[in-house]
Protein backbone atom coordinates (compact mmCIF):
# COMPACT_ATOMS: atom_id res chain seq x y z
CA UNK A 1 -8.81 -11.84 -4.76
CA UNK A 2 -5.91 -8.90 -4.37
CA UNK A 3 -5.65 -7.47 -7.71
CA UNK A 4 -2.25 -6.80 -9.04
CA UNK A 5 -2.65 -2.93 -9.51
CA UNK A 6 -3.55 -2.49 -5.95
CA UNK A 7 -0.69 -4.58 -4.84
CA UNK A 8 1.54 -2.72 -7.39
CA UNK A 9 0.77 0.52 -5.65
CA UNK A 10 0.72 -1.08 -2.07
CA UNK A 11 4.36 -1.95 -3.22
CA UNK A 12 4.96 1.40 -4.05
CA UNK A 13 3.67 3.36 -1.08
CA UNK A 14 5.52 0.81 1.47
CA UNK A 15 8.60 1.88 -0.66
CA UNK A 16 8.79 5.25 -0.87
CA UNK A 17 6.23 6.22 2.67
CA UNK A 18 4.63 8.36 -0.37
CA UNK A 19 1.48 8.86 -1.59
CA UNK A 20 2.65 11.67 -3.74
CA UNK A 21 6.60 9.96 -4.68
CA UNK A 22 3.87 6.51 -5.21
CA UNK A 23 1.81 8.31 -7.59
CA UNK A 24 4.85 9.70 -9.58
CA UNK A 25 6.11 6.17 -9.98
CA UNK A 26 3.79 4.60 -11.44
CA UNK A 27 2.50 7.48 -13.54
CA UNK A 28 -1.14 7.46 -11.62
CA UNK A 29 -3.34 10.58 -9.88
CA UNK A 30 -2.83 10.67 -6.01
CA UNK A 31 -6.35 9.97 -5.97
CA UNK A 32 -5.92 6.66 -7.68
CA UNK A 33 -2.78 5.73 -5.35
CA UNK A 34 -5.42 6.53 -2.41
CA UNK A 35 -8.53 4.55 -4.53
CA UNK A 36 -6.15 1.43 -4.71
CA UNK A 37 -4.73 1.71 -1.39
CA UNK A 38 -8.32 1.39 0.79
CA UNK A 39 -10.07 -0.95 -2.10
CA UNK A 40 -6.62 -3.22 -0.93
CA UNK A 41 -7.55 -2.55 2.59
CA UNK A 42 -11.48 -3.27 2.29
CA UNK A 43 -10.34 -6.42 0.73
CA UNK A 44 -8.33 -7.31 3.81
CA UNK A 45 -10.44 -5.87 6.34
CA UNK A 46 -7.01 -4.61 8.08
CA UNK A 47 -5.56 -1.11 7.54
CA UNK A 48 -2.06 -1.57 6.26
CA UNK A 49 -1.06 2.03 6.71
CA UNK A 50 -1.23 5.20 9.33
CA UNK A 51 -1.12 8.19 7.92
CA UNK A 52 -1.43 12.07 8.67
CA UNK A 53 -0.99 15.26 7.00
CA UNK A 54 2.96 14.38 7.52
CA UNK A 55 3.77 10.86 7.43
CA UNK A 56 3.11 7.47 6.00
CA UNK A 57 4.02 4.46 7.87
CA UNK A 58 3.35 1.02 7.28
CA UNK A 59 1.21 -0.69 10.28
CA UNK A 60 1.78 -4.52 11.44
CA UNK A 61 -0.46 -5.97 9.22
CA UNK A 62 0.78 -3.47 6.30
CA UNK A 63 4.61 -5.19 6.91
CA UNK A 64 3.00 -8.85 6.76
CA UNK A 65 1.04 -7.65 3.34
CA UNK A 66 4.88 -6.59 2.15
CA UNK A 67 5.84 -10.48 1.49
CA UNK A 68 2.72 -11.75 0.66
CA UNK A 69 2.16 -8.68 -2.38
CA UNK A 70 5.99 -9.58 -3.57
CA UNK A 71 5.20 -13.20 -4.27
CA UNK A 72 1.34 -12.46 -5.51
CA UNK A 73 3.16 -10.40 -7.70
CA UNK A 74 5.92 -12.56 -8.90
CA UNK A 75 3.70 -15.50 -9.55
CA UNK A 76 1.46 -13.31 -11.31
CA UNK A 77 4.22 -11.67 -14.18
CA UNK A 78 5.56 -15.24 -14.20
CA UNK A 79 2.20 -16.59 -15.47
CA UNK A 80 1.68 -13.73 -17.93
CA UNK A 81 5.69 -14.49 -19.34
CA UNK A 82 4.70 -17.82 -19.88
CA UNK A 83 1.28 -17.98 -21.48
CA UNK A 84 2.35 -15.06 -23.58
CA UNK A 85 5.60 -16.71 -25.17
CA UNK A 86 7.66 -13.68 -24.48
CA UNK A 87 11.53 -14.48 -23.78
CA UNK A 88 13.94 -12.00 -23.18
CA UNK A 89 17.15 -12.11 -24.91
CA UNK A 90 20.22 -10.10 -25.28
CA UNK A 91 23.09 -9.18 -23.08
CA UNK A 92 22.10 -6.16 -20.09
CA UNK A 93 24.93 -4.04 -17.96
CA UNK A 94 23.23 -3.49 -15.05
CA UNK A 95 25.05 -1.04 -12.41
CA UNK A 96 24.60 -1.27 -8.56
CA UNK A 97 25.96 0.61 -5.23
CA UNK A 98 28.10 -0.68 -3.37
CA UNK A 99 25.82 0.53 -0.39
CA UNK A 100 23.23 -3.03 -1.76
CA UNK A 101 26.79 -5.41 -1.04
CA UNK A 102 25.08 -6.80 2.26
CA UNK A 103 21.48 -6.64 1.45
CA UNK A 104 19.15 -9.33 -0.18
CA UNK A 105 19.89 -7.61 -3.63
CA UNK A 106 21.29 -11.25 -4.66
CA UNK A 107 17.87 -12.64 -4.30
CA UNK A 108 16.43 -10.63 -6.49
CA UNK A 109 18.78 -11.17 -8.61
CA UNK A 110 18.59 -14.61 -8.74
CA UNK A 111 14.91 -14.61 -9.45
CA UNK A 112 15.56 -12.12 -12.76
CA UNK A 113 18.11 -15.13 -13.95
CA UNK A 114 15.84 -18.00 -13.33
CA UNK A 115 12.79 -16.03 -15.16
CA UNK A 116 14.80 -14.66 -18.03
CA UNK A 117 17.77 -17.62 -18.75
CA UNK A 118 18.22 -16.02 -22.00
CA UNK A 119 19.06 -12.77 -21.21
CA UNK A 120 22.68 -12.32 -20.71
CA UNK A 121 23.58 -10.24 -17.07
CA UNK A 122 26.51 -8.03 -16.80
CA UNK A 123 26.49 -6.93 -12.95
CA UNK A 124 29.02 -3.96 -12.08
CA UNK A 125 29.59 -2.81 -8.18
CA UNK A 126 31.21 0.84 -8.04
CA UNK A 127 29.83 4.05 -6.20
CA UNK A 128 27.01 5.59 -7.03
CA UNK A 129 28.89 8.38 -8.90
CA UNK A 130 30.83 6.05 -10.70
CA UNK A 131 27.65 4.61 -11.79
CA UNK A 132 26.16 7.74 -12.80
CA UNK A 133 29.12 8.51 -15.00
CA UNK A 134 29.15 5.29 -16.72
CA UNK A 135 25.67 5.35 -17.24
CA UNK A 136 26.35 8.88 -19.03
CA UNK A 137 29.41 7.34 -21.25
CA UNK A 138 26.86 4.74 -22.20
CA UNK A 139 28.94 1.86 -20.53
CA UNK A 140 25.89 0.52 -18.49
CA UNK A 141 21.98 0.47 -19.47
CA UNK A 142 20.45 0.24 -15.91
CA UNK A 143 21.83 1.72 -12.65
CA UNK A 144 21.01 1.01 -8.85
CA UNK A 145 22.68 3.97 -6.78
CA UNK A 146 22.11 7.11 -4.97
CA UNK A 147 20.96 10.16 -6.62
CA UNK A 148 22.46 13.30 -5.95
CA UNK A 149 20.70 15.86 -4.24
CA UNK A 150 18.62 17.86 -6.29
CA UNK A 151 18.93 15.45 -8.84
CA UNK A 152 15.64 14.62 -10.73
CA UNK A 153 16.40 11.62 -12.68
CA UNK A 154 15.74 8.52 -11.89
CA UNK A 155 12.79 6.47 -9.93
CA UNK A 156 12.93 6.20 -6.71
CA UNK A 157 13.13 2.65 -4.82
CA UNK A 158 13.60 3.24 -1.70
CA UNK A 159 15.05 6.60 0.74
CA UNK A 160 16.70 6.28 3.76
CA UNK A 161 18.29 9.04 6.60
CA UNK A 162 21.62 9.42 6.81
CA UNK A 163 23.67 8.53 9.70
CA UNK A 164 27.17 8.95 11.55
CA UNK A 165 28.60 4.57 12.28
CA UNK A 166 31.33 3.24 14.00
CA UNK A 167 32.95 0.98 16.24
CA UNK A 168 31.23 0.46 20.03
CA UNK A 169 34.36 1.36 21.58
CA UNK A 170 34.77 4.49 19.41
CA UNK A 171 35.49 7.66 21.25
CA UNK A 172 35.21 11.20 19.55
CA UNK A 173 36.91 13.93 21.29
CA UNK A 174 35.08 17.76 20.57
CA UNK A 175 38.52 19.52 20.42
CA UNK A 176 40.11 17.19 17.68
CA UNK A 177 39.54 16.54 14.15
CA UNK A 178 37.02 13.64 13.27
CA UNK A 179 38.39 10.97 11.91
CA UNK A 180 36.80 9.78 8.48
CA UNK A 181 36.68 6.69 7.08
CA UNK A 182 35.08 7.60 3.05
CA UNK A 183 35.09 6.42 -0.37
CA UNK A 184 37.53 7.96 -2.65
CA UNK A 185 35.52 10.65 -5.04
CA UNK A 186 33.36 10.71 -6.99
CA UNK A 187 31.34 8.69 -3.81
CA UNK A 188 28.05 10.83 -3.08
CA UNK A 189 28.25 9.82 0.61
CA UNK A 190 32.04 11.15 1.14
CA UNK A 191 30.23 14.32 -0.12
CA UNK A 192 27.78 14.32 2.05
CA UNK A 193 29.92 13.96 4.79
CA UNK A 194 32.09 16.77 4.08
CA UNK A 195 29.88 19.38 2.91
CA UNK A 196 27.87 19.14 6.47
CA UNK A 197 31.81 19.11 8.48
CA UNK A 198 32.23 22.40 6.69
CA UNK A 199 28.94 23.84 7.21
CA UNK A 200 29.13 22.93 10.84
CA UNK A 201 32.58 24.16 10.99
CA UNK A 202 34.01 21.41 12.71
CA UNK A 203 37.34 20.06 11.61
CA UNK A 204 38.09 16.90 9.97
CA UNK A 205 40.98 14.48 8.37
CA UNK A 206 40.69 11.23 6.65
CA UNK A 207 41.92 8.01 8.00
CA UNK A 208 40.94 5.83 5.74
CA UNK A 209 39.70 5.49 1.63
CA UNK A 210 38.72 2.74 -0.13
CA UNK A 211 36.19 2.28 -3.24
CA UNK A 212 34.96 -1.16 -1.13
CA UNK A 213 32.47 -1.43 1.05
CA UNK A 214 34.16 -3.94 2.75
CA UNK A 215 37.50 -1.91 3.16
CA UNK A 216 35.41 0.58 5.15
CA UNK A 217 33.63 -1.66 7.20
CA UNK A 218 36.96 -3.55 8.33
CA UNK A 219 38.45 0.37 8.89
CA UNK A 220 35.20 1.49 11.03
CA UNK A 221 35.38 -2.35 13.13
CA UNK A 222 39.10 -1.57 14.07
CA UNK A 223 37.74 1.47 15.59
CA UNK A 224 39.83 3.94 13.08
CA UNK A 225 36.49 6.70 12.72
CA UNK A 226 33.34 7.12 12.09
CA UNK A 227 31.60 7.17 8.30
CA UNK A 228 28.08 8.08 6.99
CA UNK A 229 25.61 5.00 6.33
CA UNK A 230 22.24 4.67 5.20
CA UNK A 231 20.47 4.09 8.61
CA UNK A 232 18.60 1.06 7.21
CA UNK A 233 21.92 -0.45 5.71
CA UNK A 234 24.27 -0.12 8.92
CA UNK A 235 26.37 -3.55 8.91
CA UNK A 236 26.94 -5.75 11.36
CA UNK A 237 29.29 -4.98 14.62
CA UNK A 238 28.39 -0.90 14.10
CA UNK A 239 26.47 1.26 15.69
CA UNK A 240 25.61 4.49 14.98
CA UNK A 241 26.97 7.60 16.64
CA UNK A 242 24.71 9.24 19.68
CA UNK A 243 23.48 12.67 19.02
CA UNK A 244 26.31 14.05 22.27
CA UNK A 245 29.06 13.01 19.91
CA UNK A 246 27.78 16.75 18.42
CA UNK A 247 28.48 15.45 15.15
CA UNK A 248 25.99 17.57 12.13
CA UNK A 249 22.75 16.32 10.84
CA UNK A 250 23.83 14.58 7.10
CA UNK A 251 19.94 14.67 5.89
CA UNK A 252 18.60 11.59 3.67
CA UNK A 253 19.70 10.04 1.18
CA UNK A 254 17.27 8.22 -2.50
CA UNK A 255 18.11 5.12 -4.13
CA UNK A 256 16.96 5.13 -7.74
CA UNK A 257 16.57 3.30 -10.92
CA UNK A 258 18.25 5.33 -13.61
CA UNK A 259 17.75 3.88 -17.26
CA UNK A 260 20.65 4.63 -19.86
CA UNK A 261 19.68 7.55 -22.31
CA UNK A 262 20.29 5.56 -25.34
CA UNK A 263 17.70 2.96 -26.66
CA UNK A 264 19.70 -0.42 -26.81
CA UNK A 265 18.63 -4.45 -27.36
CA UNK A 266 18.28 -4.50 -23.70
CA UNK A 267 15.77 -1.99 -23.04
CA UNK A 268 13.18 -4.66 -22.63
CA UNK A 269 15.63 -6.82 -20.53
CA UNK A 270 16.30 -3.21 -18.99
CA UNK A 271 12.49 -2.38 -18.32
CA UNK A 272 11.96 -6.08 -16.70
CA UNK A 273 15.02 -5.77 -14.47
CA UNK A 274 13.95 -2.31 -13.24
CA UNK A 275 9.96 -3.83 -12.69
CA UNK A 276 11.59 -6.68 -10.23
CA UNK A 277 13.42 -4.29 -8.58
CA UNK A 278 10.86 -2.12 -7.53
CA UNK A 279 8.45 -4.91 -6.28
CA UNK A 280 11.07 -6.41 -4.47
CA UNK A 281 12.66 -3.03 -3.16
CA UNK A 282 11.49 -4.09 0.92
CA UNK A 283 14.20 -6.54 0.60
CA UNK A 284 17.06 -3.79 -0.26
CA UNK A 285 17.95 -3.70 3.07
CA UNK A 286 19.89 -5.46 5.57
CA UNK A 287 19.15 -8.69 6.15
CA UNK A 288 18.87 -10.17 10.05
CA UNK A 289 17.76 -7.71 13.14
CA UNK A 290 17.42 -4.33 12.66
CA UNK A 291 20.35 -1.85 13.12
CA UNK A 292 21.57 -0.63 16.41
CA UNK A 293 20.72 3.01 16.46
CA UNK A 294 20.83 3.27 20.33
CA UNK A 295 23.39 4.93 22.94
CA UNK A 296 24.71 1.66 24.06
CA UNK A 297 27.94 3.00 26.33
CA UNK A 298 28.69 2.28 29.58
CA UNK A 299 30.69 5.34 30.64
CA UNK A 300 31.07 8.94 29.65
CA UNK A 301 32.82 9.79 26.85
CA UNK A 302 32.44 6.44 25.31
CA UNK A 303 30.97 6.76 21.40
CA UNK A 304 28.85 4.38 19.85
């Protein structure tokens, strides 16, 4: 027998690689995040994590516990819906980053809809600073994006490092201007991006903008520039930029779960939305192999 608590905060360390961040979730003592962690393990007889005074990180057995603790957990808050009569109902504007486009977001999704037919979805894709201003305006009740730095609100689903992309065939010359490909403002990344360009000191211009994923994507394919990615979200046919390119560190980057300020109808279909989320959160990345983070040129000069 897993129990669900230990499972819940299984979940929750995997996510956030944070015993501390873990025990801030779910509103628990780091001693009880640590208590449910190795009763989970004794139960298993494996050891699902390594961990040191610095890091968390999930062992083999630890990622093979990450589907089976989803669907324990799904079955589980299925049963409870059901035997306790409780149907959700009203209509929910739920907010997510354009950054989730290509991951298995959908699926979760999905499984909200099937489990709650009554409750009426509203999905909206913008940047995360869109988001966050809507959510302020009180246009949305649940939002999916990046935080800001130094931003406290919100709960954290997942973080991620942040990382230069592009084309293969990309080259980046030292003595000219990078070429950007960024979402118009108020996009957190494009923020990133610049603020470490002028820290560095290293010259820039902009090649391409556009508020869709997409649009970026095709611009960093063609081999226009480079843009900043979450590491675990690089797409398909990009690669990210080798260290030699000399291009500055952009830090990392938190995903959260903000709730609207305002109490609404939906706060339960809110609440629900937000608790599938967060046990599903392994699968908010992209889907397939993981990304190419390697130097794979032939030749000098040449820039992943």
């Amino acid at each position: 027998m897993y129990e669900p608590s230990q499972l819940r905060t299984f979940l929750a360390v995997a996510q956030t690689l944070s015993f501390t961040q873990a025990a801030r979730r779910l509103g628990l003592r780091q001693s009880t995040v640590s208590q449910h962690v190795r009763r989970l393990e004794d139960a298993t007889g494996r050891t699902l994590f390594t961990r040191d005074t610095h890091s968390v990180e999930l062992t083999e057995d630890g990622e093979a516990m990450l589907g089976f603790a989803r669907r324990i957990l799904e079955v589980h808050e299925q049963a409870t819906a059901f035997f306790t009569g409780t149907r959700l109902r009203g209509r929910l504007r739920f907010g997510a980053s354009e950054d989730f486009v290509l991951t298995r977001l959908p699926e979760i999704l999905e499984g909200f809809r099937h489990d709650h037919p009554e409750v009426d979805l509203e999905l909206t894709v913008e940047l995360s600073g869109t988001l966050h201003e809507q959510l302020a305006a009180g246009k949305l009740d649940l939002v999916l994006a990046k935080r800001r730095p130094a931003d406290p609100r919100g709960e954290l689903v997942r973080h991620d490092e942040l990382v230069w992309i592009g084309a293969d065939r990309l080259r980046l010359h030292a003595d000219r201007p990078v070429p950007l490909i960024v979402f118009p403002p108020p996009g957190i990344t494009r923020a990133l991006a610049l603020e470490a360009l002028e820290r560095q000191g290293r010259a820039w211009r902009i090649v391409c903008t556009s508020g869709s994923l997409n649009g970026l994507i095709a611009a960093a394919r063609a081999g226009l520039g480079v843009m900043a990615h979450s590491r675990g979200l690089i797409p398909p046919g990009l690669v990210r930029v080798p260290e030699r390119a000399g291009l500055p560190e952009l830090g990392r980057v938190e995903f959260v779960l903000v709730h609207g300020r305002r109490r609404t109808a939906a706060q339960g279909a809110a609440d629900a939305l937000a608790a599938a989320i967060l046990a599903g959160g392994d699968r908010l990345h992209r889907g397939g192999s993981r990304p190419a983070d390697t130097d794979r040129t032939s030749g000098p000069g040449r820039q992943p």
